[in-house]
Each structure stands twice: as structure tokens, then as C-alpha cells.
Protein backbone atom coordinates (compact mmCIF):
# COMPACT_ATOMS: atom_id res chain seq x y z
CA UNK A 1 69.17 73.88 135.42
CA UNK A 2 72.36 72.28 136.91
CA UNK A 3 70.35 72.41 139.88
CA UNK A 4 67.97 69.29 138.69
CA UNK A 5 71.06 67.38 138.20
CA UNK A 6 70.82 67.18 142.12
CA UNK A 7 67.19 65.41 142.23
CA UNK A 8 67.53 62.44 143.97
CA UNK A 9 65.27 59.41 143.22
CA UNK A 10 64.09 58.41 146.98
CA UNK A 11 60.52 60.32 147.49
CA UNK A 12 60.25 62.09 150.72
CA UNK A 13 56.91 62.97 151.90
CA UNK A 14 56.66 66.51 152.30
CA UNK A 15 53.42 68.36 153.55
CA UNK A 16 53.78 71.62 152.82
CA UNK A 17 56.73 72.28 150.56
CA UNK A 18 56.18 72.80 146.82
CA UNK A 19 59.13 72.35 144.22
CA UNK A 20 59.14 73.41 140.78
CA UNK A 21 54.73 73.31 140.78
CA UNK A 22 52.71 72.27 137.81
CA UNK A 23 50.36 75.55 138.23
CA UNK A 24 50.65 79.15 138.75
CA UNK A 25 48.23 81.55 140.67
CA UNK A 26 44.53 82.44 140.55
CA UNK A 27 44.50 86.02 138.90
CA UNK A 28 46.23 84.64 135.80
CA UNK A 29 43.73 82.62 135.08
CA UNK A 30 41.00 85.63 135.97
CA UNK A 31 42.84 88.31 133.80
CA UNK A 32 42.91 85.33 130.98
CA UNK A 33 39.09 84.84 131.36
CA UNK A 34 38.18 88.91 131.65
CA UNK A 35 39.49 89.20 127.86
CA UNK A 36 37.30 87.27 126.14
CA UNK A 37 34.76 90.07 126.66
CA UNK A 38 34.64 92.40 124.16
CA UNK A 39 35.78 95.71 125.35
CA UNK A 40 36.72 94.46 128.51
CA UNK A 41 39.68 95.96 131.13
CA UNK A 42 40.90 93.45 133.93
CA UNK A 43 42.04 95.38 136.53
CA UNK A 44 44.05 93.51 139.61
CA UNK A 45 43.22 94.57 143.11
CA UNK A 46 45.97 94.73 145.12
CA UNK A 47 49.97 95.60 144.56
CA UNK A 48 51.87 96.25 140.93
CA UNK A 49 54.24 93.78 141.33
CA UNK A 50 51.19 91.15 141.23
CA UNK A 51 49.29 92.97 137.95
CA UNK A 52 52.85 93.09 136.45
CA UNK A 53 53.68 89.61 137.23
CA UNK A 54 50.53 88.27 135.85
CA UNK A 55 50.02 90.55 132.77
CA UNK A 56 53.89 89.71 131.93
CA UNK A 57 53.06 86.04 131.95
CA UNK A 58 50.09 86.30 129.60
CA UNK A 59 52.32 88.73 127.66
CA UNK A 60 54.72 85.73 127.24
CA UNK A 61 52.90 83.25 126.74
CA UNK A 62 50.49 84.89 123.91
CA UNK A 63 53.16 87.18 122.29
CA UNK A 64 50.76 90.00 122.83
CA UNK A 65 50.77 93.09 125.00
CA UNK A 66 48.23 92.42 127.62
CA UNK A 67 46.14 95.43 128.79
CA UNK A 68 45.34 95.60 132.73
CA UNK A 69 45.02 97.82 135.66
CA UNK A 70 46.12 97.60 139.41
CA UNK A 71 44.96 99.26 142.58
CA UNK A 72 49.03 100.15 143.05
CA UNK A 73 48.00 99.32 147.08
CA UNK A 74 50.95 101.10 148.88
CA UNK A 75 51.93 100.53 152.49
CA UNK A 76 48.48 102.43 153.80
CA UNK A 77 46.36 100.53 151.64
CA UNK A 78 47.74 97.18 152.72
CA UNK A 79 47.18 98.09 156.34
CA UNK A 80 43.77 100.18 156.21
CA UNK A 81 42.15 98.55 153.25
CA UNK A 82 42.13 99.63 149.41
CA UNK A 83 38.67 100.82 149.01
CA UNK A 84 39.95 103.92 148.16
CA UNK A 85 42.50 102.89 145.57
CA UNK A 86 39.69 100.69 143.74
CA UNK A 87 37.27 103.76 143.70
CA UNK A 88 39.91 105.95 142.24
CA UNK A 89 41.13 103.28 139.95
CA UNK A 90 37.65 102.52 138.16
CA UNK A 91 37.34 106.85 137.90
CA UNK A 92 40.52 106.88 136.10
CA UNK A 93 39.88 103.12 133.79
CA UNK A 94 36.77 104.67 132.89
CA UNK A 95 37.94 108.18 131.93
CA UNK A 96 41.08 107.43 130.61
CA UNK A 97 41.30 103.99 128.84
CA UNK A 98 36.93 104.29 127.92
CA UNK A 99 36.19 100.62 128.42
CA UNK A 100 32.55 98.89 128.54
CA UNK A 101 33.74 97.01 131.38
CA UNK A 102 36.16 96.53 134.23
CA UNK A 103 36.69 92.69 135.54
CA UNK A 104 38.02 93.08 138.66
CA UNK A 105 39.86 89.99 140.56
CA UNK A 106 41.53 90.35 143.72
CA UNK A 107 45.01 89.59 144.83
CA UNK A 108 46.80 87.68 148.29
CA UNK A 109 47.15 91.34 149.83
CA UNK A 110 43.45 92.52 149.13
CA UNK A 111 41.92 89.06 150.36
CA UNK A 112 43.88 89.14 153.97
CA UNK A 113 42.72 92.73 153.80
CA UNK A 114 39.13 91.55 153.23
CA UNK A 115 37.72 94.23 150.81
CA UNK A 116 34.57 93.81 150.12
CA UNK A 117 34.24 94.15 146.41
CA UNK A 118 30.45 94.00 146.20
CA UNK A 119 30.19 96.48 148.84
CA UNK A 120 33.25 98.82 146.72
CA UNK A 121 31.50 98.49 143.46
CA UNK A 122 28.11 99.17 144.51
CA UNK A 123 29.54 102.50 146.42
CA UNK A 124 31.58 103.37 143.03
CA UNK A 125 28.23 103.17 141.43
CA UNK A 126 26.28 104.90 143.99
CA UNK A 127 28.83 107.47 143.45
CA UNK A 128 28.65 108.23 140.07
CA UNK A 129 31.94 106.51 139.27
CA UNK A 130 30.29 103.99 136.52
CA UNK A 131 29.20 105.62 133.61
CA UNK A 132 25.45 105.34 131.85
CA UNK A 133 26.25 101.94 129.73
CA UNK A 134 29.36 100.82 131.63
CA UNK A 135 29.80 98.14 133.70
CA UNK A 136 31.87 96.49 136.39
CA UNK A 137 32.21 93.28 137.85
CA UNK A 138 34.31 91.31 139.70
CA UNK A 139 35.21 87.77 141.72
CA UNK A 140 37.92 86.85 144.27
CA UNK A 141 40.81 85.26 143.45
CA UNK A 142 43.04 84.52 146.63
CA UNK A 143 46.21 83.60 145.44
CA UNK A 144 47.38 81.09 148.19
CA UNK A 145 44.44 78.82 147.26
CA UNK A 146 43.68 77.82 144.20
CA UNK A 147 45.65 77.75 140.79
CA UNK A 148 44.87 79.72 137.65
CA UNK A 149 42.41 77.30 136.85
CA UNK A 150 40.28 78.00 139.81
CA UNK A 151 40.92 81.87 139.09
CA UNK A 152 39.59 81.71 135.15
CA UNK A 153 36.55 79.73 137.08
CA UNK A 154 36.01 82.02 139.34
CA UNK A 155 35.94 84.72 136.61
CA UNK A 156 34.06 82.99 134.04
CA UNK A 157 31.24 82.88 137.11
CA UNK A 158 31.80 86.78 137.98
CA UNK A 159 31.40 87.87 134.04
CA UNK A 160 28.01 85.32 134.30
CA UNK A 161 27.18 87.02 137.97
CA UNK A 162 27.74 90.32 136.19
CA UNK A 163 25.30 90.26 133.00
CA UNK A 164 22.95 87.51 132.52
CA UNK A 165 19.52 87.99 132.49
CA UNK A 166 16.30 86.22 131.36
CA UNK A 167 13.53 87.65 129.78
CA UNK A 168 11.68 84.21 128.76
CA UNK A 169 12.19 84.52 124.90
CA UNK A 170 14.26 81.74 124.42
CA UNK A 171 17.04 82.16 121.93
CA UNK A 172 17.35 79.02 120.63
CA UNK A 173 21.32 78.91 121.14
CA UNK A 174 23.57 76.40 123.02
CA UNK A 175 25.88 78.17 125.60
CA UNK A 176 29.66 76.71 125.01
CA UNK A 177 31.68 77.75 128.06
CA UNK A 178 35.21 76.59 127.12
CA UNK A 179 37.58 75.49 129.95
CA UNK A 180 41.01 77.05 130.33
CA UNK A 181 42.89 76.68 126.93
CA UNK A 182 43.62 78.18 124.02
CA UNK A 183 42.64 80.90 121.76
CA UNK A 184 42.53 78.67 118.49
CA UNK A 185 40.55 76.03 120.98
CA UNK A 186 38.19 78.37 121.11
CA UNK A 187 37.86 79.13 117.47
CA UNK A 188 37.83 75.17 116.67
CA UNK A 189 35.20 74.49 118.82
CA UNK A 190 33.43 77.46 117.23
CA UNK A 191 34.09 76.14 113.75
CA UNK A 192 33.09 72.54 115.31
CA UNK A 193 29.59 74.16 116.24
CA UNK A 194 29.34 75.46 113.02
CA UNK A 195 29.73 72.58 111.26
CA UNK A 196 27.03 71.03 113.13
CA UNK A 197 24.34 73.95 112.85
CA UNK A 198 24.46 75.18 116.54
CA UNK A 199 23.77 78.78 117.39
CA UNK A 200 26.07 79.45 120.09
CA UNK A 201 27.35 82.01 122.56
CA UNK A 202 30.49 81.44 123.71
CA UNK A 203 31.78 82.76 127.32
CA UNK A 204 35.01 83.54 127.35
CA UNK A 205 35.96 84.03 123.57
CA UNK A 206 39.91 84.91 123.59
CA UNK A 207 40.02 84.43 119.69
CA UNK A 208 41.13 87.58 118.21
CA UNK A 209 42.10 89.09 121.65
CA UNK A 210 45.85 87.92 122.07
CA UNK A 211 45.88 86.17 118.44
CA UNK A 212 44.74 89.00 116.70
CA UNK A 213 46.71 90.20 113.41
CA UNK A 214 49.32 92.81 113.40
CA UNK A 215 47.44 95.93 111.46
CA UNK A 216 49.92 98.40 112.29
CA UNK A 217 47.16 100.21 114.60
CA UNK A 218 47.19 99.29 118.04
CA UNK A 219 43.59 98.12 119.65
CA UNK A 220 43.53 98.46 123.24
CA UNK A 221 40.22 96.63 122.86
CA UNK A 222 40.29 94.78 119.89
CA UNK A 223 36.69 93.95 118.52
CA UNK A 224 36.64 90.25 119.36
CA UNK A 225 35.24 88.47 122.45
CA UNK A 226 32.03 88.27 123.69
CA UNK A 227 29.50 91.16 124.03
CA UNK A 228 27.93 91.83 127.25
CA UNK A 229 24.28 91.60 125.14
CA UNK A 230 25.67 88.34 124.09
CA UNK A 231 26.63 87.21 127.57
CA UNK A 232 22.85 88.89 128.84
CA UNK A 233 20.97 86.10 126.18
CA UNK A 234 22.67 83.10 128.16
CA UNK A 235 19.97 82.93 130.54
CA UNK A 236 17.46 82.12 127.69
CA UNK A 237 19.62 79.68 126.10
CA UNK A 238 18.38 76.29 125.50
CA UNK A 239 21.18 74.79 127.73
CA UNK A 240 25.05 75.12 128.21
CA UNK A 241 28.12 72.93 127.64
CA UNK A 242 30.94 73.13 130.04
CA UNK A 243 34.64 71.68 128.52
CA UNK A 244 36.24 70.73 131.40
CA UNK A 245 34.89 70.47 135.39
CA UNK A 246 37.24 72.30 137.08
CA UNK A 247 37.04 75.52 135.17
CA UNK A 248 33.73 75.44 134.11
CA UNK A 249 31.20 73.89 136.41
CA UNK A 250 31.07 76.60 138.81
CA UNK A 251 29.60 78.82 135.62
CA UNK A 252 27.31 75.97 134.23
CA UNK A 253 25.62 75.02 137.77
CA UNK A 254 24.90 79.14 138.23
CA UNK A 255 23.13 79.01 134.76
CA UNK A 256 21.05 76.15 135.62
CA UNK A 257 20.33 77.47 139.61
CA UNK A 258 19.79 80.63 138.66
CA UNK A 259 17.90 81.00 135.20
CA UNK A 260 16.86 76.78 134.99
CA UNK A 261 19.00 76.74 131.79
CA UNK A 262 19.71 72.90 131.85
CA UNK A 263 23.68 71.99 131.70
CA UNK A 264 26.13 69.19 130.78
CA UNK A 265 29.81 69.39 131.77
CA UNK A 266 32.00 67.31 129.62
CA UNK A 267 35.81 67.11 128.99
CA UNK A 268 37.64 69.37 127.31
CA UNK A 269 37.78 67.69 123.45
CA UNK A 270 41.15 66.63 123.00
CA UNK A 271 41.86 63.55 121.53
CA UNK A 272 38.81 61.89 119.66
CA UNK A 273 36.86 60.45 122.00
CA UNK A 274 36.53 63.39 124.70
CA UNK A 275 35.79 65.11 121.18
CA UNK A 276 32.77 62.58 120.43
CA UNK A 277 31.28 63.51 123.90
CA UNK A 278 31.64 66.94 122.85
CA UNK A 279 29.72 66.63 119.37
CA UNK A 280 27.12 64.13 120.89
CA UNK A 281 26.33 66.03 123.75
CA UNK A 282 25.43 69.32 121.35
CA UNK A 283 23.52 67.31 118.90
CA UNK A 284 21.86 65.91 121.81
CA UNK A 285 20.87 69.56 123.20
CA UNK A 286 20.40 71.15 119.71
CA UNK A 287 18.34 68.10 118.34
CA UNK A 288 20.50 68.69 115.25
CA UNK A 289 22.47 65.79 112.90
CA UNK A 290 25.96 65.16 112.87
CA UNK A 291 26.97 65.88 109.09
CA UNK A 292 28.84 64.22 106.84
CA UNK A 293 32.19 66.94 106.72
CA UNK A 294 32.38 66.16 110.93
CA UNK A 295 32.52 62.18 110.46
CA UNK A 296 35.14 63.12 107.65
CA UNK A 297 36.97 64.37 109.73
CA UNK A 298 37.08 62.03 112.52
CA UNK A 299 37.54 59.37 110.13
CA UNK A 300 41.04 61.54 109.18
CA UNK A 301 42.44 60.81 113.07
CA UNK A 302 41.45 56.99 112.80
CA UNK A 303 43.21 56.65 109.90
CA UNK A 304 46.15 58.59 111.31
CA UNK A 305 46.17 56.59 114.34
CA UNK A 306 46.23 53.34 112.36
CA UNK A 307 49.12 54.46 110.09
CA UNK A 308 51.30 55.32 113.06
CA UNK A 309 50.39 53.56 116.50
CA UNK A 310 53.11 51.28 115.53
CA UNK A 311 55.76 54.01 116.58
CA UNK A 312 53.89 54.59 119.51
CA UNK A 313 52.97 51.62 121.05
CA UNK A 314 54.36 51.18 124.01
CA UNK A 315 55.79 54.06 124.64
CA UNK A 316 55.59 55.51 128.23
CA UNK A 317 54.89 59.36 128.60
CA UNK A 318 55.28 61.44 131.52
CA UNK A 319 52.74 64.58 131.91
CA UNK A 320 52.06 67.92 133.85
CA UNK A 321 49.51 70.53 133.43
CA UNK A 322 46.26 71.39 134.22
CA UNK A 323 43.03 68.53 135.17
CA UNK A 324 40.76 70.16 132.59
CA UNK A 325 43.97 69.06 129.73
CA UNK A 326 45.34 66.19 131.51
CA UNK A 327 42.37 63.76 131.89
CA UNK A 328 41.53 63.62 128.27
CA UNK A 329 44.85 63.77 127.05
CA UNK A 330 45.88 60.71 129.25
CA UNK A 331 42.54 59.37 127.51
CA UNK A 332 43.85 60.09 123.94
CA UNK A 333 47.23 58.29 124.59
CA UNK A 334 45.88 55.24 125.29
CA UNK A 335 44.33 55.35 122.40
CA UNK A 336 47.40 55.85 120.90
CA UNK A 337 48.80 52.90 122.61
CA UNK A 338 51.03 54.85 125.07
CA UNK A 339 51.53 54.42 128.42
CA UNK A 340 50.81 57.59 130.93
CA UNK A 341 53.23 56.54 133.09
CA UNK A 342 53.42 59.53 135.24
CA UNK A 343 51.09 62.30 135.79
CA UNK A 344 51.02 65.32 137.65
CA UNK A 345 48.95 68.54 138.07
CA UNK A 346 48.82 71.27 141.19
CA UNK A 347 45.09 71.40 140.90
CA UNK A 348 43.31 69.39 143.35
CA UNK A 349 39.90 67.68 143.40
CA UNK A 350 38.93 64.11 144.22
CA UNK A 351 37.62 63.73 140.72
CA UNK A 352 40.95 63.41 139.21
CA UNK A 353 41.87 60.71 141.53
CA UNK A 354 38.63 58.52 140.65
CA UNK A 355 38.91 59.59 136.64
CA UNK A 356 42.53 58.16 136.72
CA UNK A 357 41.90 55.00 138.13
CA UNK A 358 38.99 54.72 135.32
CA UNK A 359 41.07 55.25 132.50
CA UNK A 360 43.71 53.25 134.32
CA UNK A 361 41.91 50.05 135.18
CA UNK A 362 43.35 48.02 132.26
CA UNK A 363 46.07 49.34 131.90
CA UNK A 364 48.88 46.36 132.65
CA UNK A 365 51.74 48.52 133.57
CA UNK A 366 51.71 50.79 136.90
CA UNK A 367 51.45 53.95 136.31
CA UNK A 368 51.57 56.27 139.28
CA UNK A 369 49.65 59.97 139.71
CA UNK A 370 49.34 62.65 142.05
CA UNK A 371 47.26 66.16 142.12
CA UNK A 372 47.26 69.01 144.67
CA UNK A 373 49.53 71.11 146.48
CA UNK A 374 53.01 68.40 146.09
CA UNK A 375 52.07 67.11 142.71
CA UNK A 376 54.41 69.18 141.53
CA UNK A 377 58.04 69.21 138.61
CA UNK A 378 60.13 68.11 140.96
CA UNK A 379 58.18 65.00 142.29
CA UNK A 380 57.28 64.06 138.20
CA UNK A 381 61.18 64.36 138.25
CA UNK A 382 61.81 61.98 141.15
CA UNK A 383 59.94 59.21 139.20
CA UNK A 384 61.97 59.53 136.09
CA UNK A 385 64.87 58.72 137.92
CA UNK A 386 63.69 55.94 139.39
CA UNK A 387 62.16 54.65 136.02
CA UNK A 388 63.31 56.71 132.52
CA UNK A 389 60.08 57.60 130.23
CA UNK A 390 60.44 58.07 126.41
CA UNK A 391 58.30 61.16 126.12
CA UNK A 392 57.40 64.39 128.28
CA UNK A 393 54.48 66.75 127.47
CA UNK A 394 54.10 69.81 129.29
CA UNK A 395 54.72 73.14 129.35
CA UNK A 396 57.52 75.08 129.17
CA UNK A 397 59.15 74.69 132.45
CA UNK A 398 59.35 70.82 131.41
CA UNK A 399 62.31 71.51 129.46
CA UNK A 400 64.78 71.44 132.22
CA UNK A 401 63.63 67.77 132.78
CA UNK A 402 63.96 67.53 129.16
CA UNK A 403 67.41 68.48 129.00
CA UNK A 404 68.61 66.66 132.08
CA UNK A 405 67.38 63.25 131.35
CA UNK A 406 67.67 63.65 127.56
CA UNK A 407 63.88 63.17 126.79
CA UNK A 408 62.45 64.66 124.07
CA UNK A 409 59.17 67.25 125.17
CA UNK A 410 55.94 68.46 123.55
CA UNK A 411 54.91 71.80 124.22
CA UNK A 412 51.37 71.83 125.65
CA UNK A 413 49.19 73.80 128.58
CA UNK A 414 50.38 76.86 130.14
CA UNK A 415 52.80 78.75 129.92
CA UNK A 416 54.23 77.87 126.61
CA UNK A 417 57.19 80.86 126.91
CA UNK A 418 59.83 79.46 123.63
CA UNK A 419 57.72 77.81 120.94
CA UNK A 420 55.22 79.35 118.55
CA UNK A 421 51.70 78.10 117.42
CA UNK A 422 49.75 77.57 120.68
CA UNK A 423 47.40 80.42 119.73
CA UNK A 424 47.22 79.80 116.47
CA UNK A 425 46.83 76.00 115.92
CA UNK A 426 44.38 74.20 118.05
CA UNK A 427 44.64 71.16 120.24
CA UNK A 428 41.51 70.17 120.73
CA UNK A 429 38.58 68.81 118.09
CA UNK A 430 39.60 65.96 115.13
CA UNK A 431 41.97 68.45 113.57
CA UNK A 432 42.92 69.30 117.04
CA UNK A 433 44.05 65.51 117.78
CA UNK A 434 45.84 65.34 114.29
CA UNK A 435 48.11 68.03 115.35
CA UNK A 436 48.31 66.37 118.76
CA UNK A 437 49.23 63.35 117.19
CA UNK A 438 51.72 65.11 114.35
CA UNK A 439 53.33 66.39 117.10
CA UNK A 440 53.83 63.34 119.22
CA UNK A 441 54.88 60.98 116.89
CA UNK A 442 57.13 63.66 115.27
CA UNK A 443 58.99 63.86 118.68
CA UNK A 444 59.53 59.97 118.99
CA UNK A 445 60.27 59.59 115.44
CA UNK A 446 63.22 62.21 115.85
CA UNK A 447 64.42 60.55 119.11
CA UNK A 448 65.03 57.21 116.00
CA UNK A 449 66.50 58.66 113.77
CA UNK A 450 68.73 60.28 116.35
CA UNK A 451 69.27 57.42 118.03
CA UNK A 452 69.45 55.11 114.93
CA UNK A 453 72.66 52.91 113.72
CA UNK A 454 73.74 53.88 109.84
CA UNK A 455 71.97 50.49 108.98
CA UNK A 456 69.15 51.41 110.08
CA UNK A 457 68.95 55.11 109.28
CA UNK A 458 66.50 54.73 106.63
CA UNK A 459 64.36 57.75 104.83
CA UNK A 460 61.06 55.96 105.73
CA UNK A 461 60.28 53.96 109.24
């Protein structure tokens, strides 16, 4: 940490060099995608310093031992290929551990390699490796392109790849394929579908995976997540949602190209208007009402933001994380009468770049932005010393910042490694942005009182 003290406040451009960046690699966010499939095993193709890296992560993050299998490639295997390794690997998974399916991502090492894992899993089958009723799938996840959110993409579009069928019997349900984020996300936006009416299959479902309840048995495969018969139905669906383009779209543009199920990519709903293109876009494809008990509760975060935006006008917040989170959540702060006056994330895309300036065009105060490969910590750092901000949000690895410039943080995105309550209580829906909003005004009204003369250190603002 001493280290930061040593940022210096003049921006170099650099074009390859990454410092401190606002992202982590792809098989993360594949191994993250590949549990919310019910009695599902994802097994990382390559070394076991990668599956250990990236199960220990998740294992930090959710508080919850994450279940995974490697390849173990060895010196031979990196040079002649680890067909062999994968082969024995799914023998063992299969015979051993008894899961219904193996999601299998690959790694840097496997990808220079070049396995072919269509070719491997089709020769595993061919060799009588797969049982009757068993399945395995897979995508590539090169870890020197990409971030986790491109990995949990990539995955969400190999589980897809893997199972769906259509049989013309139309189910009458409304695919919901969440973007990267939490389990309790998932669950609201379950609820949220509820509340409306909507028959839904949801692909992933993490709820219940790695926020299940302690029972005092252990579940390797915990029964939660998706079925693959429930995955097989999303080809008769009557269309699909995607929350959040970067990790969904992929999965939502193979629906409609492959099995003409019609789809609509909207943001992730955090904040309440991302979460109003959320409920009107389902009761647009369900041809359902929105009932009473939903406009209650949206009515509870206007009336929350009307009691407090006077604390929070004004204020200027810097952010890093993921697209999917950011873009709405820069939304749902000007709402809030905040100014996003720096923002970072390590996924790239042109998109963010024209979204930005959107929700930026009247906003009188400059705010500056940056995605890709050197939107990273340590740039979001170099613009605080130029120009102090009175609130971070991020994850974890914000709190250096935090601590160095004396700013107070909220938790939020991935990884979340010293706080409790990500998996439990969710970010996104109305009760979603009152917790958002709990949580940020919480933050700058402890900075006050803090900060606050005895005359003015009163028990109510």
C-alpha cells in the first residue's frame, strides 16, 4: 500500500503496460457461469496453478468452497498438447465426483497449444468416456484477451451451444440470461419476474450454489441452478432478455440465429431506471401487467431519493468495475445528483465509449472515462490526485486508494474479498437500488459526522 503513496499525478501514455487493472481473467468468469447448472463440474484445461488461482478467487469472494477440475498439464502436455490429460480427466470427473455435466473452459497454456476441444470431446465420447445421460461441454477462454466478463460470456454461450433444442411446442416462458453479478441478483430478478407473472428460465442461476445454507452436510452439487431440461426448453421460449451487452449478447443473438427465439438486450437493473427497462421490456414480451406490489415498490426508491439527494448532490464519485455494472450505475447516480467524475473498467468495447457520452451530455462538470487494456487502478488513481473525489465504489482492491487519499469506498463488483452481504443482498431491482442507495449515502453521511465541528455534530442531518 505504501507503494500508492508514490502515484504521481502527470498521466503518461502507456501502450501496453497495465497497473493495478479493473478486471481479472477469462476462466473466472467461465467457472462462475458453469455453476449455475445444476449438477454441473467446471473443469479448467490447462495447468493447476490456473484452476487453483481461479477457484481460490471465487472461494474468496463467495465464502464458499468452489468445486473444479484441471487437466494438471505438466511439461509434456504443454509442449505436445493435452488431449490426453482432458480424456483422462473427464474418465476420472465422471467416475469419481458423478456429475451430469463437465463445463470445460480453457486456459493461456491450452489456447497457444491449440487443443481442439470439439475435436477432444467428441473423441471422449466416441470413446465411451461420457456416460448414458451425461454431458460435456465446453468454450475457450484465452486468458490474455478478454476479462472475466468475456469468459462468463463465452460460457453462458457454450452451456446454450451444449443443450438447447427446439421441438416447436412453445413453452410459453421468457428466457432471463443475467449478466455477470451476483447470486442474490439473480434471485431478485427471479422474485422481480414473479411478481409480474413471467414463467422464466433462467441461464446461469448461481442462487443456492455459493449462497447456499450451512446444513452440516456437504453438497458437492448442491440442488440449485439450472437443469439441463430446463436449459433444452430455451429454444421454444417466447423470447429472451439479456442484462447487460457484454456478457450476455453473445448468448441472446445464438438463441435468436439459431432457434428464431426473438431477443432484447438491456442493462443490467441497477438503479431504477435501467430497472424500468427491465420490467417494461418483460411485460412487453410476456403481454402481462405491471402490478400494483412492483409500482410499490418503485415508488419506495423515489421517495428515498427525495428524502436524501440533499446529502448527495453534488457529490463527485470515482468508479471501477465491470461495463455490464458500470453503465447503469453511472446512470443511477445522476439520478442521485452525483457526479461520476471518473470511471474506469478493463473491458473494452466501443459501446461504452458512446453510452458515456449519452449519459454525460448534460452533465456541466467534466468528467473523464476510459475502458480497455490501460483503464486500469492506477490511472483512476492518477486523476484523484490531480482532482480529490468524495466517494469511491469498487471492489475490493479500491481500498488502497481508499486509504491513501482518505476517501470513504462502497463495496461493489468483483472481487469483494473483506465485506459480507454481496451474495446475500442484492444490488440490482427497486429493493436492489434502496440498498444501493442505503449504502451510499451511509458512506457520505459518516465522512460528516466524521468530519463535523462539535456545533454541528447533531443526531439528525
Amino acid at each position: 500500500m505504501a507503494l500508492l503513496r508514490h502515484t504521481l499525478p502527470e498521466i503518461k501514455e502507456r501502450a501496453a503496460l497495465t497497473v493495478n487493472p479493473a478486471k481479472t481473467c477469462q476462466p473466472i468468469g467461465a467457472m462462475y457461469a458453469a455453476l449455475g447448472v445444476r449438477g454441473c463440474m467446471p473443469h479448467s484445461h490447462g495447468s493447476q496453478g490456473c484452476c487453483a488461482y481461479h477457484r481460490s478467487t471465487l472461494t474468496r469472494h463467495y465464502k464458499e468452497p468452489i468445486v473444479a477440475g484441471t487437466s494438471s498439464f505438466t511439461e509434456g502436455s504443454s509442449v505436445f498438447g493435452g488431449q490426453s490429460n482432458l480424456l483422462q480427466a473427464i474418465d476420472n470427473i465422471f467416475t469419481i465426483y458423478e456429475p451430469d455435466v463437465i463445463a470445460v473452459h480453457t486456459t493461456c497454456l491450452s489456447e497457444t497449444i491449440g487443443d481442439d476441444l470439439r475435436q477432444i470431446s467428441q473423441k471422449a465420447k466416441d470413446d465411451g468416456k461420457i456416460p448414458d445421460g451425461k454431458h460435456v461441454i465446453y468454450c475457450n477462454t484465452p486468458s490474455y484477451v478478454g476479462t472475466h466478463v468475456t469468459g462468463y460470456a463465452n460460457m453462458v454461450k457454450g452451456i446454450l451451444k451444449g443443450f438447447v433444442k427446439k421441438t416447436g411446442t412453445p413453452t410459453g416462458k421468457v428466457n432471463i440470461i443475467p449478466g455477470f453479478c451476483e447470486p442474490s441478483d439473480m434471485a431478485e430478478m427471479r422474485r422481480l419476474c414473479g411478481m409480474l407473472g413471467v414463467p422464466i428460465t433462467m441461464v446461469p442461476d448461481t442462487d443456492g450454489v455459493v449462497n447456499g445454507p450451512l446444513t452440516g452436510t456437504y453438497e458437492m452439487f448442491p440442488k440449485a441452478g439450472t437443469t439441463p431440461a430446463e436449459v433444452a426448453g430455451m429454444g421454444d421460449a417466447t423470447g429472451s432478455i439479456g442484462l447487460g451487452r457484454w456478457a450476455t449478447a453473445d448468448a441472446v443473438n445464438f438463441l435468436d440465429a439459431e432457434y428464431k427465439v426473438p431477443g432484447k438486450i438491456v442493462d443490467l437493473p441497477l438503479g431504477i431506471q435501467a430497472t424500468d427497462r427491465f420490467v417494461n421490456t418483460l411485460r412487453t414480451m410476456a403481454g402481462v401487467p405491471v402490478p400494483a406490489s412492483v409500482d410499490f415498490e418503485r415508488g419506495q426508491v423515489v421517495d428515498a431519493i427525495s428524502d436524501y439527494i440533499q446529502y448527495l448532490h453534488g457529490k463527485k464519485v470515482a468508479l471501477a468495475g465491470d461495463p455490464d455494472q458500470i453503465l447503469p450505475l453511472v446512470e443511477f447516480l445522476l439520478t442521485l445528483g452525483m457526479i461520476p467524475a471518473y470511471v474506469v473498467t478493463g473491458t473494452g468495447g466501443k459501446l461504452f465509449d458512446e453510452r458515456m457520452t449519452e449519459l454525460l451530455a448534460d452533465v456541466p462538470y467534466a468528467c473523464k472515462y476510459k475502458n480497455g487494456e490501460q483503464a486500469d487502478m492506477f490511472l483512476l488513481h492518477q486523476w484523484i490526485k490531480q482532482e480529490p473525489v468524495d466517494l469511491l465504489i469498487g471492489n475490493t482492491y479500491m481500498k488502497y486508494i481508499a486509504r491513501d487519499e482518505d476517501i470513504p469506498l462502497v463495496r461493489h463488483g468483483f472481487p469483494i474479498l473483506d465485506r459480507m452481504g454481496h451474495q446475500y443482498f442484492p444490488s440490482v431491482g427497486y429493493m436492489g437500488a434502496l440498498r444501493l442507495i442505503e449504502k451510499i449515502t451511509g458512506a457520505i453521511m459518516d465522512r460528516m459526522d466524521r468530519d463535523a465541528p462539535e456545533t454541528s455534530f447533531e443526531l439528525q442531518m
